[in-house]
PDB file of N, CA and C in Angstrom:
ATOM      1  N   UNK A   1     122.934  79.405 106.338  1.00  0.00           N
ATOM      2  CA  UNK A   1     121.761  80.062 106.887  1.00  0.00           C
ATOM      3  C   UNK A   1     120.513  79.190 106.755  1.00  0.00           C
ATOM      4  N   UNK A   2     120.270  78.037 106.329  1.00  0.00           N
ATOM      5  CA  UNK A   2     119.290  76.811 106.007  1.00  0.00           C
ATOM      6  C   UNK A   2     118.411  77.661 104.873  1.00  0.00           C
ATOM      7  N   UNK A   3     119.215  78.302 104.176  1.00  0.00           N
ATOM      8  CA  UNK A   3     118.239  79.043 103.190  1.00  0.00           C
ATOM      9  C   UNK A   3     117.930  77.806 102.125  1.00  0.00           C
ATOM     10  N   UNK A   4     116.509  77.951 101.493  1.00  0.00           N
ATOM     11  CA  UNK A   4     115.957  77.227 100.227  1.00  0.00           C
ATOM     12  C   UNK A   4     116.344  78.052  99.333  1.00  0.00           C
ATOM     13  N   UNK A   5     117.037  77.799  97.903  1.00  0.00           N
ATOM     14  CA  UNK A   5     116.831  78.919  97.133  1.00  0.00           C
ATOM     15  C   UNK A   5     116.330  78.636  95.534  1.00  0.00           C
ATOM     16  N   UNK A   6     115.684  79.534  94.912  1.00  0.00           N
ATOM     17  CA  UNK A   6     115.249  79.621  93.790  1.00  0.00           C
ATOM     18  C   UNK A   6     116.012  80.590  92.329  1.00  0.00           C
ATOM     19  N   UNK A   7     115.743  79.849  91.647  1.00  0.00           N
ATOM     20  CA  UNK A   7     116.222  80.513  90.476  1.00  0.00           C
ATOM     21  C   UNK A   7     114.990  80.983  89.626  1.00  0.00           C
ATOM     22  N   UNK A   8     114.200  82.260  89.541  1.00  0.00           N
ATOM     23  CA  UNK A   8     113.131  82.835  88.965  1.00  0.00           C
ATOM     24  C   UNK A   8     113.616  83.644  87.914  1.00  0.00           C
ATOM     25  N   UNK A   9     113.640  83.469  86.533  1.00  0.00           N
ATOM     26  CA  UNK A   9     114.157  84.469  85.584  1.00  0.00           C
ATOM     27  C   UNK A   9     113.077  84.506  84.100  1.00  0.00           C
ATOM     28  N   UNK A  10     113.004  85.093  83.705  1.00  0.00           N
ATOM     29  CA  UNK A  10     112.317  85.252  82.349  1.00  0.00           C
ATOM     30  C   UNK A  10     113.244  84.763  80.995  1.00  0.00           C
ATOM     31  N   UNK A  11     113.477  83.382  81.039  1.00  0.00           N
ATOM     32  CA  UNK A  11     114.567  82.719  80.385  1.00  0.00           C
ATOM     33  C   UNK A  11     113.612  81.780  79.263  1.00  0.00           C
ATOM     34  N   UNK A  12     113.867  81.115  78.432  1.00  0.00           N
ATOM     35  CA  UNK A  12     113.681  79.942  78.195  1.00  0.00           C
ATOM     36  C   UNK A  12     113.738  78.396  78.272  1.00  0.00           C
ATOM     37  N   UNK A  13     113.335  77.378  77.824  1.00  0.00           N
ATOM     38  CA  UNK A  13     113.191  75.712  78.827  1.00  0.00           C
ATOM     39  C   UNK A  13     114.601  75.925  78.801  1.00  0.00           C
ATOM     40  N   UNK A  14     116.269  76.182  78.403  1.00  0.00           N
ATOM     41  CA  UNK A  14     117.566  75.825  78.227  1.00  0.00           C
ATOM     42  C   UNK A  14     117.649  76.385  79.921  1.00  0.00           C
ATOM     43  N   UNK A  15     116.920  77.503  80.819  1.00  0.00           N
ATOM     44  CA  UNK A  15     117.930  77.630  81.739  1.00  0.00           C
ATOM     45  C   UNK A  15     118.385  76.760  82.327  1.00  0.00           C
ATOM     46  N   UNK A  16     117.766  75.566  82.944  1.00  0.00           N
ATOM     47  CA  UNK A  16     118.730  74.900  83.549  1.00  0.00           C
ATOM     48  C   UNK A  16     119.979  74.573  83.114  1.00  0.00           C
ATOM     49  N   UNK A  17     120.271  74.181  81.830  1.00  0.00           N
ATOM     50  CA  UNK A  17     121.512  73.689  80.757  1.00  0.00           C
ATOM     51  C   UNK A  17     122.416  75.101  81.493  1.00  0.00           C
ATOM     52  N   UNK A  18     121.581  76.298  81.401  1.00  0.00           N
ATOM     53  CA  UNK A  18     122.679  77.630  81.066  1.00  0.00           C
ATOM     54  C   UNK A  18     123.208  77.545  82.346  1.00  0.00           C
ATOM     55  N   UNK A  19     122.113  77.364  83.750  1.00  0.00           N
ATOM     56  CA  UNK A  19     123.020  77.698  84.898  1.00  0.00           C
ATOM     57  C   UNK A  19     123.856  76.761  85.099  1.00  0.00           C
ATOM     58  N   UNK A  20     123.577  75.512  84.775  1.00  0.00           N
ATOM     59  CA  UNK A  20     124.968  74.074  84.190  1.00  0.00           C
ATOM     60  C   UNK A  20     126.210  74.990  84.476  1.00  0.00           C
ATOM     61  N   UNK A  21     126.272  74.951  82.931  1.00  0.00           N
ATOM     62  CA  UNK A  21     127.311  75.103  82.196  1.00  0.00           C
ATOM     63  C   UNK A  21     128.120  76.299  82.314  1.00  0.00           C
ATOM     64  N   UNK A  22     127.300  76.956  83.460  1.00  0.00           N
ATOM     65  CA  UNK A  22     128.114  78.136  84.176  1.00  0.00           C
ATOM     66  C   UNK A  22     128.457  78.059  85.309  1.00  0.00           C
ATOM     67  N   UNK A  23     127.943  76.712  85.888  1.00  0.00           N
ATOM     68  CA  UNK A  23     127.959  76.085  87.537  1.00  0.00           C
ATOM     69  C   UNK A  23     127.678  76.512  88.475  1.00  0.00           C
ATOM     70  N   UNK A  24     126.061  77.140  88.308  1.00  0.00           N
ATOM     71  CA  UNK A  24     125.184  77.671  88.985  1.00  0.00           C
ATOM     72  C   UNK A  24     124.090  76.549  89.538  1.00  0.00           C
ATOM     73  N   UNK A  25     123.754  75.886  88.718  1.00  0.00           N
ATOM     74  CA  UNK A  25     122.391  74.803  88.710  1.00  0.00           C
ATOM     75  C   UNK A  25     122.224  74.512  90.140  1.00  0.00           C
ATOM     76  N   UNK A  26     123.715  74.127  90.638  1.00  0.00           N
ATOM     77  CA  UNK A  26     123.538  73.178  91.937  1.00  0.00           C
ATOM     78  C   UNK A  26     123.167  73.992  93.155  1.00  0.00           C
ATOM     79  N   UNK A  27     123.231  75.461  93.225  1.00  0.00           N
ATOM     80  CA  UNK A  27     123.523  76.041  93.944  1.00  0.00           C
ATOM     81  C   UNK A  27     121.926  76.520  94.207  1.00  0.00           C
ATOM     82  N   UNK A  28     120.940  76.212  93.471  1.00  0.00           N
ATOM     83  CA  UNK A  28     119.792  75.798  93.133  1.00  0.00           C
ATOM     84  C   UNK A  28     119.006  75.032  93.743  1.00  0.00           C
ATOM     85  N   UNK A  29     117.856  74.936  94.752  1.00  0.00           N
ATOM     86  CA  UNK A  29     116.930  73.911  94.922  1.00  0.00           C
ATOM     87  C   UNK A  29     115.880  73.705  94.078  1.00  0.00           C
ATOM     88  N   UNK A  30     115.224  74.604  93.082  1.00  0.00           N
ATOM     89  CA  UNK A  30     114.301  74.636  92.083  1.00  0.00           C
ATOM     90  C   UNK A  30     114.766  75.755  91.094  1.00  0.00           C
ATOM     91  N   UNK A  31     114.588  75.919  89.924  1.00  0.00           N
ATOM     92  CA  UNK A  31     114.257  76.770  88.565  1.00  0.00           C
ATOM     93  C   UNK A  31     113.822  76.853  87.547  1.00  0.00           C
ATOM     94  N   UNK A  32     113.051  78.244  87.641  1.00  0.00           N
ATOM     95  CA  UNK A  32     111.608  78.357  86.990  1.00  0.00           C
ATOM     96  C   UNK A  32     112.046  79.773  85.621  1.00  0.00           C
ATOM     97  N   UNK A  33     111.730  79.342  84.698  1.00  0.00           N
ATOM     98  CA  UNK A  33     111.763  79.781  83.624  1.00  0.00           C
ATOM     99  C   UNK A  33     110.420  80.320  83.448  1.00  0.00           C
ATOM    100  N   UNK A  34     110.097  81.648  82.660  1.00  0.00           N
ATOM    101  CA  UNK A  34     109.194  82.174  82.561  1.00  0.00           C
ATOM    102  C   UNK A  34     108.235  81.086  81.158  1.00  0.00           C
ATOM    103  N   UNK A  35     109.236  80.636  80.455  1.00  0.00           N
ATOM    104  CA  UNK A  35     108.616  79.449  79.908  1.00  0.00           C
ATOM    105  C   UNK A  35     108.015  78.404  80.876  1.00  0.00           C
ATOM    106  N   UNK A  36     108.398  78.096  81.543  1.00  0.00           N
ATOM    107  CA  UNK A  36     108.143  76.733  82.637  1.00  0.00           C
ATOM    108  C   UNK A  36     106.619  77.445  82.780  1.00  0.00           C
ATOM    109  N   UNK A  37     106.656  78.541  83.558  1.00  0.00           N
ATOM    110  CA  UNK A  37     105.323  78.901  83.767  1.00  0.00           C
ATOM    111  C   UNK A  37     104.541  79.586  82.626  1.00  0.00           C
ATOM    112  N   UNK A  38     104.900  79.582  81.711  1.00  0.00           N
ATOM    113  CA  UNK A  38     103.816  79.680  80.775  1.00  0.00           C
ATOM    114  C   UNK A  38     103.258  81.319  80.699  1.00  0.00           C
ATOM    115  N   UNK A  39     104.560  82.240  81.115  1.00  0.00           N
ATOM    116  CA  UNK A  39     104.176  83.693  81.468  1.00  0.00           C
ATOM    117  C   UNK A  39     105.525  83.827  82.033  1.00  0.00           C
ATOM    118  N   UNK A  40     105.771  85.590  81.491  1.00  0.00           N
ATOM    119  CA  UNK A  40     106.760  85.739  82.136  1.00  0.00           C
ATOM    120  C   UNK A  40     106.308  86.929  83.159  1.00  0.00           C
ATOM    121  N   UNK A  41     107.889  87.973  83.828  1.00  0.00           N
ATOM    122  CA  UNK A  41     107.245  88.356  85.101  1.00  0.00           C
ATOM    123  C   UNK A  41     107.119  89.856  84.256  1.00  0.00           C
ATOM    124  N   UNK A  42     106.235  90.626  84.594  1.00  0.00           N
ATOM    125  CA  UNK A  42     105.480  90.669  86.067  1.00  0.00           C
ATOM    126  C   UNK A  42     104.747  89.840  86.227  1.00  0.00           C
ATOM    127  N   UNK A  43     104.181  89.105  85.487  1.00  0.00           N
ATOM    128  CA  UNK A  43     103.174  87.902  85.944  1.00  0.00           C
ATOM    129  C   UNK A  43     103.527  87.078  87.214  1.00  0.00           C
ATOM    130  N   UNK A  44     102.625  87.072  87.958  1.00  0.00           N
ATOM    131  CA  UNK A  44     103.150  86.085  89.444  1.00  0.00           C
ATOM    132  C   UNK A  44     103.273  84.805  89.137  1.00  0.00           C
ATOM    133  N   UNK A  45     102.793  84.353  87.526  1.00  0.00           N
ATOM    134  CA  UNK A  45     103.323  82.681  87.776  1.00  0.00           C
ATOM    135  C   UNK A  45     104.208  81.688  87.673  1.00  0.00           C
ATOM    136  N   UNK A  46     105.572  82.804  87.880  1.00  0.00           N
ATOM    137  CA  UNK A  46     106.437  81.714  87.833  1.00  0.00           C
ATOM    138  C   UNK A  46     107.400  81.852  89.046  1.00  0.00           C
ATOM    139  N   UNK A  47     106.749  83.237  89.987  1.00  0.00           N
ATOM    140  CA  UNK A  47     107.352  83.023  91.468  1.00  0.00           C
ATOM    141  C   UNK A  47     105.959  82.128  92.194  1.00  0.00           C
ATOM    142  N   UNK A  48     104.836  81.927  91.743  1.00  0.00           N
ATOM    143  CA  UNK A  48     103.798  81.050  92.453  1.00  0.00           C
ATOM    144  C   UNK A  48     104.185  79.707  92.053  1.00  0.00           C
ATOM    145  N   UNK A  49     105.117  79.051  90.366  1.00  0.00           N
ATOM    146  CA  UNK A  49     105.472  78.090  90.411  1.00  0.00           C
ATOM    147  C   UNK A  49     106.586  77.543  91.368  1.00  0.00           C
ATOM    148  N   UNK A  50     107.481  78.288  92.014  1.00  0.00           N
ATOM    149  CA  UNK A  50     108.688  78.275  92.191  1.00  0.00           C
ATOM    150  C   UNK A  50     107.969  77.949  93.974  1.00  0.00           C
ATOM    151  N   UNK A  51     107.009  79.042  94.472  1.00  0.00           N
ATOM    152  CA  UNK A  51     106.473  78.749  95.657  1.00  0.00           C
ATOM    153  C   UNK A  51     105.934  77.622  96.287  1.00  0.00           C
ATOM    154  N   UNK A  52     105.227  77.195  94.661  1.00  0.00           N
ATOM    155  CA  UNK A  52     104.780  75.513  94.835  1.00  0.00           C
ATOM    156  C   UNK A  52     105.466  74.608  95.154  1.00  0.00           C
ATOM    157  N   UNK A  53     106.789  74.489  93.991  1.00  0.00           N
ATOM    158  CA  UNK A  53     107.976  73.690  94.281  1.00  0.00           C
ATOM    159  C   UNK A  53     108.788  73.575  95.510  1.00  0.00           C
ATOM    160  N   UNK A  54     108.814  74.587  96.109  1.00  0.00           N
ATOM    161  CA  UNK A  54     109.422  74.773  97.452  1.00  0.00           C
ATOM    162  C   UNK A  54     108.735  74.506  98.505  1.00  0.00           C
ATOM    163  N   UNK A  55     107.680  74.554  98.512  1.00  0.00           N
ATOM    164  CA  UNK A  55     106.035  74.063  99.458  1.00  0.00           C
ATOM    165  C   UNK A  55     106.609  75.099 100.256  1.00  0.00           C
ATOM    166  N   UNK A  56     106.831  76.603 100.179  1.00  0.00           N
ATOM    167  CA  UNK A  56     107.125  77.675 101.006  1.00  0.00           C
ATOM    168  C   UNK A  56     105.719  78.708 100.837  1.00  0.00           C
ATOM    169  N   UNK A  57     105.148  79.377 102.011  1.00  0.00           N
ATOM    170  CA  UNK A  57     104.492  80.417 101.443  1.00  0.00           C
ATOM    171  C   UNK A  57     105.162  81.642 101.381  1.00  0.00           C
ATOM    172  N   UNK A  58     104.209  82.571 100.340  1.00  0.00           N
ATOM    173  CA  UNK A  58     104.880  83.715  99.877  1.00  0.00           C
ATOM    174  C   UNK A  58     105.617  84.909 100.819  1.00  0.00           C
ATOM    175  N   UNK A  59     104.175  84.586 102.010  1.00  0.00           N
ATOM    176  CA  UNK A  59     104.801  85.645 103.589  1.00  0.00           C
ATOM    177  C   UNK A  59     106.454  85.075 103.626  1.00  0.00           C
ATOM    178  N   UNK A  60     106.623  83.880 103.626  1.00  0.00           N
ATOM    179  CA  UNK A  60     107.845  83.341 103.867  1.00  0.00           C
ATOM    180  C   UNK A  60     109.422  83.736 102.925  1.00  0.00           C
ATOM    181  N   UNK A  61     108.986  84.095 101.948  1.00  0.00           N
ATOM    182  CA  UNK A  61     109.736  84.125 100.835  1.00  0.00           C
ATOM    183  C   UNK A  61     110.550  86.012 100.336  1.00  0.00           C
ATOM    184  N   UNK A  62     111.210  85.668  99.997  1.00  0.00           N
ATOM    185  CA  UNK A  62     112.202  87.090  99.658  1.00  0.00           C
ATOM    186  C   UNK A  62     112.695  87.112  97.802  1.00  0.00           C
ATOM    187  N   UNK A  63     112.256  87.818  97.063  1.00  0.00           N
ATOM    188  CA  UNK A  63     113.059  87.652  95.983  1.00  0.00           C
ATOM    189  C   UNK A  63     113.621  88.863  95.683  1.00  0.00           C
ATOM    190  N   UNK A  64     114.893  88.506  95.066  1.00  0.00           N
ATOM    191  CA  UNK A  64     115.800  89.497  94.887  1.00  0.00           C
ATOM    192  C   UNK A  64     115.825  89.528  93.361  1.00  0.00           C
ATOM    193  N   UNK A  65     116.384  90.808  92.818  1.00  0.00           N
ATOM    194  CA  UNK A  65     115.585  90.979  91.747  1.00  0.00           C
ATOM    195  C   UNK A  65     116.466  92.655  91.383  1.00  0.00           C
ATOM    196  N   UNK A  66     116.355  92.530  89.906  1.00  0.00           N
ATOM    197  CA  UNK A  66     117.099  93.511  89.091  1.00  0.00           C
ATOM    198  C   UNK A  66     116.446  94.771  88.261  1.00  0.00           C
ATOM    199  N   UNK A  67     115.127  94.298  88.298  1.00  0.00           N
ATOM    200  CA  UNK A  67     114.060  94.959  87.289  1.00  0.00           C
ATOM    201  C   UNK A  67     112.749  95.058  87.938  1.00  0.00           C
ATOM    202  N   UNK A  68     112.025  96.457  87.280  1.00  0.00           N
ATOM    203  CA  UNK A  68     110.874  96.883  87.964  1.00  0.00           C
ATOM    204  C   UNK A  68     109.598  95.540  87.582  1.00  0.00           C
ATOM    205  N   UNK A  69     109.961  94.538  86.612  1.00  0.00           N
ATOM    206  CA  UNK A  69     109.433  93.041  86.563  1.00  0.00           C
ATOM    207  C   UNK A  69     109.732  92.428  87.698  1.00  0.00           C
ATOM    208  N   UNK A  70     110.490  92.699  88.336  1.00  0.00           N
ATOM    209  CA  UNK A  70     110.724  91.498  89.458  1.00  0.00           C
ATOM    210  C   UNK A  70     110.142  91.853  90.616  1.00  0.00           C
ATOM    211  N   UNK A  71     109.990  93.324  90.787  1.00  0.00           N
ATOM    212  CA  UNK A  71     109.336  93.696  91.843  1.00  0.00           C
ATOM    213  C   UNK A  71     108.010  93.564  91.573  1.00  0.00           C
ATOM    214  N   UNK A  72     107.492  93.886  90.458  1.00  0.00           N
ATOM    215  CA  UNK A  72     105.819  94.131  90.328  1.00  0.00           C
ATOM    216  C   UNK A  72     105.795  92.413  90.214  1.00  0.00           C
ATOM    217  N   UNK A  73     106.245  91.515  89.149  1.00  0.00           N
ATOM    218  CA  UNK A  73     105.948  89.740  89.834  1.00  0.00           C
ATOM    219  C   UNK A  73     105.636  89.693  91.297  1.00  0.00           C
ATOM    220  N   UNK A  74     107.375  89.920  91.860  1.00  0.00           N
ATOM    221  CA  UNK A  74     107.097  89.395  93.401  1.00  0.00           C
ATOM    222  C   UNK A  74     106.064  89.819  93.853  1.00  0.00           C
ATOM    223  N   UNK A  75     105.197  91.365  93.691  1.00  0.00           N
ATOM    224  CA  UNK A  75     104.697  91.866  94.803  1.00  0.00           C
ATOM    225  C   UNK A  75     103.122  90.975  94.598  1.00  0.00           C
ATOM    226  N   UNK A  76     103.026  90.998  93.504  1.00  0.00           N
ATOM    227  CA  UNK A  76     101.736  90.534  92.500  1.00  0.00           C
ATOM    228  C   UNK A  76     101.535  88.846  93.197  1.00  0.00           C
ATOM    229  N   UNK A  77     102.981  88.208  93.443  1.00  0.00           N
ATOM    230  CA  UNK A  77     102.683  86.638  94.589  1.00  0.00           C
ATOM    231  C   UNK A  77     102.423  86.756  95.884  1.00  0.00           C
ATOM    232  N   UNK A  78     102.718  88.471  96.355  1.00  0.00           N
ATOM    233  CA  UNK A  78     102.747  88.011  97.589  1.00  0.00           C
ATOM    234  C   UNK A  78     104.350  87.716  98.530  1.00  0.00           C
ATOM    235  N   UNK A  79     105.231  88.302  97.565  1.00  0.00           N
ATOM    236  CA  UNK A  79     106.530  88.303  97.933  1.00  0.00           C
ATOM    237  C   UNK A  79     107.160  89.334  98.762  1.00  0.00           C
ATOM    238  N   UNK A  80     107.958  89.420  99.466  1.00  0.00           N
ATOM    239  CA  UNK A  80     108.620  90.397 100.237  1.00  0.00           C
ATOM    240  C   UNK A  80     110.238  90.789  98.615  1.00  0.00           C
ATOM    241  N   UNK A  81     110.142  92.148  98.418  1.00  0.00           N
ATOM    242  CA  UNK A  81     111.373  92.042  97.011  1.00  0.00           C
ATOM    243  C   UNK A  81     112.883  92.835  97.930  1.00  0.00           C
ATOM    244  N   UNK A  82     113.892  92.412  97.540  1.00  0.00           N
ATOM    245  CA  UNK A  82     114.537  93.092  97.761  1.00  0.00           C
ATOM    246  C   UNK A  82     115.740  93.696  96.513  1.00  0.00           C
ATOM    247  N   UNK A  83     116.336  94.748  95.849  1.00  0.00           N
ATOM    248  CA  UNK A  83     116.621  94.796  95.463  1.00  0.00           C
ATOM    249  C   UNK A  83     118.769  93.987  95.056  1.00  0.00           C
ATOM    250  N   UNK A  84     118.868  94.090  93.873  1.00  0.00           N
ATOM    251  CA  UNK A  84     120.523  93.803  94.145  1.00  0.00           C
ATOM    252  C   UNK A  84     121.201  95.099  93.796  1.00  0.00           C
ATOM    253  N   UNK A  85     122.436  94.967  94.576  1.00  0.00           N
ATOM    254  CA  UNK A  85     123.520  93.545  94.640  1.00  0.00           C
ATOM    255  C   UNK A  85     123.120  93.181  96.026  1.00  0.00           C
ATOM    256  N   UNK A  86     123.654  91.873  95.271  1.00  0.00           N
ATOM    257  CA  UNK A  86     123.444  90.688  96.847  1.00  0.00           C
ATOM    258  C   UNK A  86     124.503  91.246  97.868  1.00  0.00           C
ATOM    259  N   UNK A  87     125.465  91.606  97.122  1.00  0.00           N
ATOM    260  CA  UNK A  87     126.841  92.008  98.610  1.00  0.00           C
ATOM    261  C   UNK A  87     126.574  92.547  99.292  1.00  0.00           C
ATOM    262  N   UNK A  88     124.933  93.640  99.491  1.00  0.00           N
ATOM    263  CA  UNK A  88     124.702  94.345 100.703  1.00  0.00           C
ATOM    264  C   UNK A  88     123.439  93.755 101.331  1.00  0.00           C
ATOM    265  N   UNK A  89     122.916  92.783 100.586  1.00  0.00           N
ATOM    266  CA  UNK A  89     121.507  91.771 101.202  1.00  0.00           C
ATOM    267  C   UNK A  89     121.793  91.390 103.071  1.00  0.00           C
ATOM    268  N   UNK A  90     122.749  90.717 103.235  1.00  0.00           N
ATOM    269  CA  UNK A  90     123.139  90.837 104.355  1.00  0.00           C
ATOM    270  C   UNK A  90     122.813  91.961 105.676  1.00  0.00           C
ATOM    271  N   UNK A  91     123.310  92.870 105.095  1.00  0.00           N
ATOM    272  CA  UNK A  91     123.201  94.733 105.726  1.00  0.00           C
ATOM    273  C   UNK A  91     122.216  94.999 106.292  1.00  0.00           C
ATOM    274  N   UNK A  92     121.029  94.688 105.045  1.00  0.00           N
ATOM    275  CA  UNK A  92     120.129  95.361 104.583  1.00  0.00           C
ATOM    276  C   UNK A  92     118.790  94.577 105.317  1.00  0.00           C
ATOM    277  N   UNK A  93     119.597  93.110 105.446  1.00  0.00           N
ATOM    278  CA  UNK A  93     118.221  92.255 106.014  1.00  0.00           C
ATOM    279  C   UNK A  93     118.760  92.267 108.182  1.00  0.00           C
ATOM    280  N   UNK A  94     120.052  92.931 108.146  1.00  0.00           N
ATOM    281  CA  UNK A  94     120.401  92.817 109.591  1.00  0.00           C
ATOM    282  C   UNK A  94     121.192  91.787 109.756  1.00  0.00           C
ATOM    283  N   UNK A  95     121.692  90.964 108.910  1.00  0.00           N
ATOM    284  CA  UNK A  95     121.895  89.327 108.827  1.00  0.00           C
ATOM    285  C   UNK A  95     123.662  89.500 108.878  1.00  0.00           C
ATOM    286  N   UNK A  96     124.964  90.689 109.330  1.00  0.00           N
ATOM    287  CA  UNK A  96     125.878  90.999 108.607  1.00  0.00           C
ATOM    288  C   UNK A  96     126.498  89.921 109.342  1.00  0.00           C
ATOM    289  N   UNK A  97     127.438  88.997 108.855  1.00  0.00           N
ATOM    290  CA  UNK A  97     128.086  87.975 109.710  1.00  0.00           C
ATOM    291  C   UNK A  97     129.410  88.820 110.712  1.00  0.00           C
ATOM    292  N   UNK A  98     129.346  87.921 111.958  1.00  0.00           N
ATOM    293  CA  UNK A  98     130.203  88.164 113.063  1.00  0.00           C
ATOM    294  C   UNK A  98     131.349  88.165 112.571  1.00  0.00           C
TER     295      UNK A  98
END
């Protein structure tokens, strides 16, 4: 789908190591640790770090998200949120493959 994607979580500096070593990392174009930004969410700054990194704006952007933190972050950047599981993101955005 030429999607960019982000990894936004309220983790510490190890996530990258963690999504490693679970063989997530790659699947990754940027990830932002609520450490990285120096705040975690609801604070918008570590989906505004993640926005930076991607040189995407926020109109542009979708985060998906597990917790009433992820929605009040996203909404707080300027994000469009959608909730999970991802297995119905598809459905839900109109996107269902042929």
């Amino acid at each position: 789908m030429g999607l960019r994607l982000a990894c936004v979580a309220n983790w510490d500096m190890s996530l990258p190591e963690h999504l490693a070593s679970v063989g997530l990392a790659s699947r990754f174009d940027v990830i932002v640790s609520s450490a990285d930004a120096l705040a975690p969410k609801p604070n918008p700054a570590p989906f505004q770090m993640a926005l930076a990194l991607l040189d995407v704006q926020p109109t542009r952007a979708l985060h998906i998200g597990d917790s009433e933190a992820d929605w009040l972050g996203a909404a707080a950047a300027g994000l469009r949120f959608a909730p999970t599981p991802m297995s119905t993101l598809p459905a839900r955005l109109g996107a269902e493959a042929a």
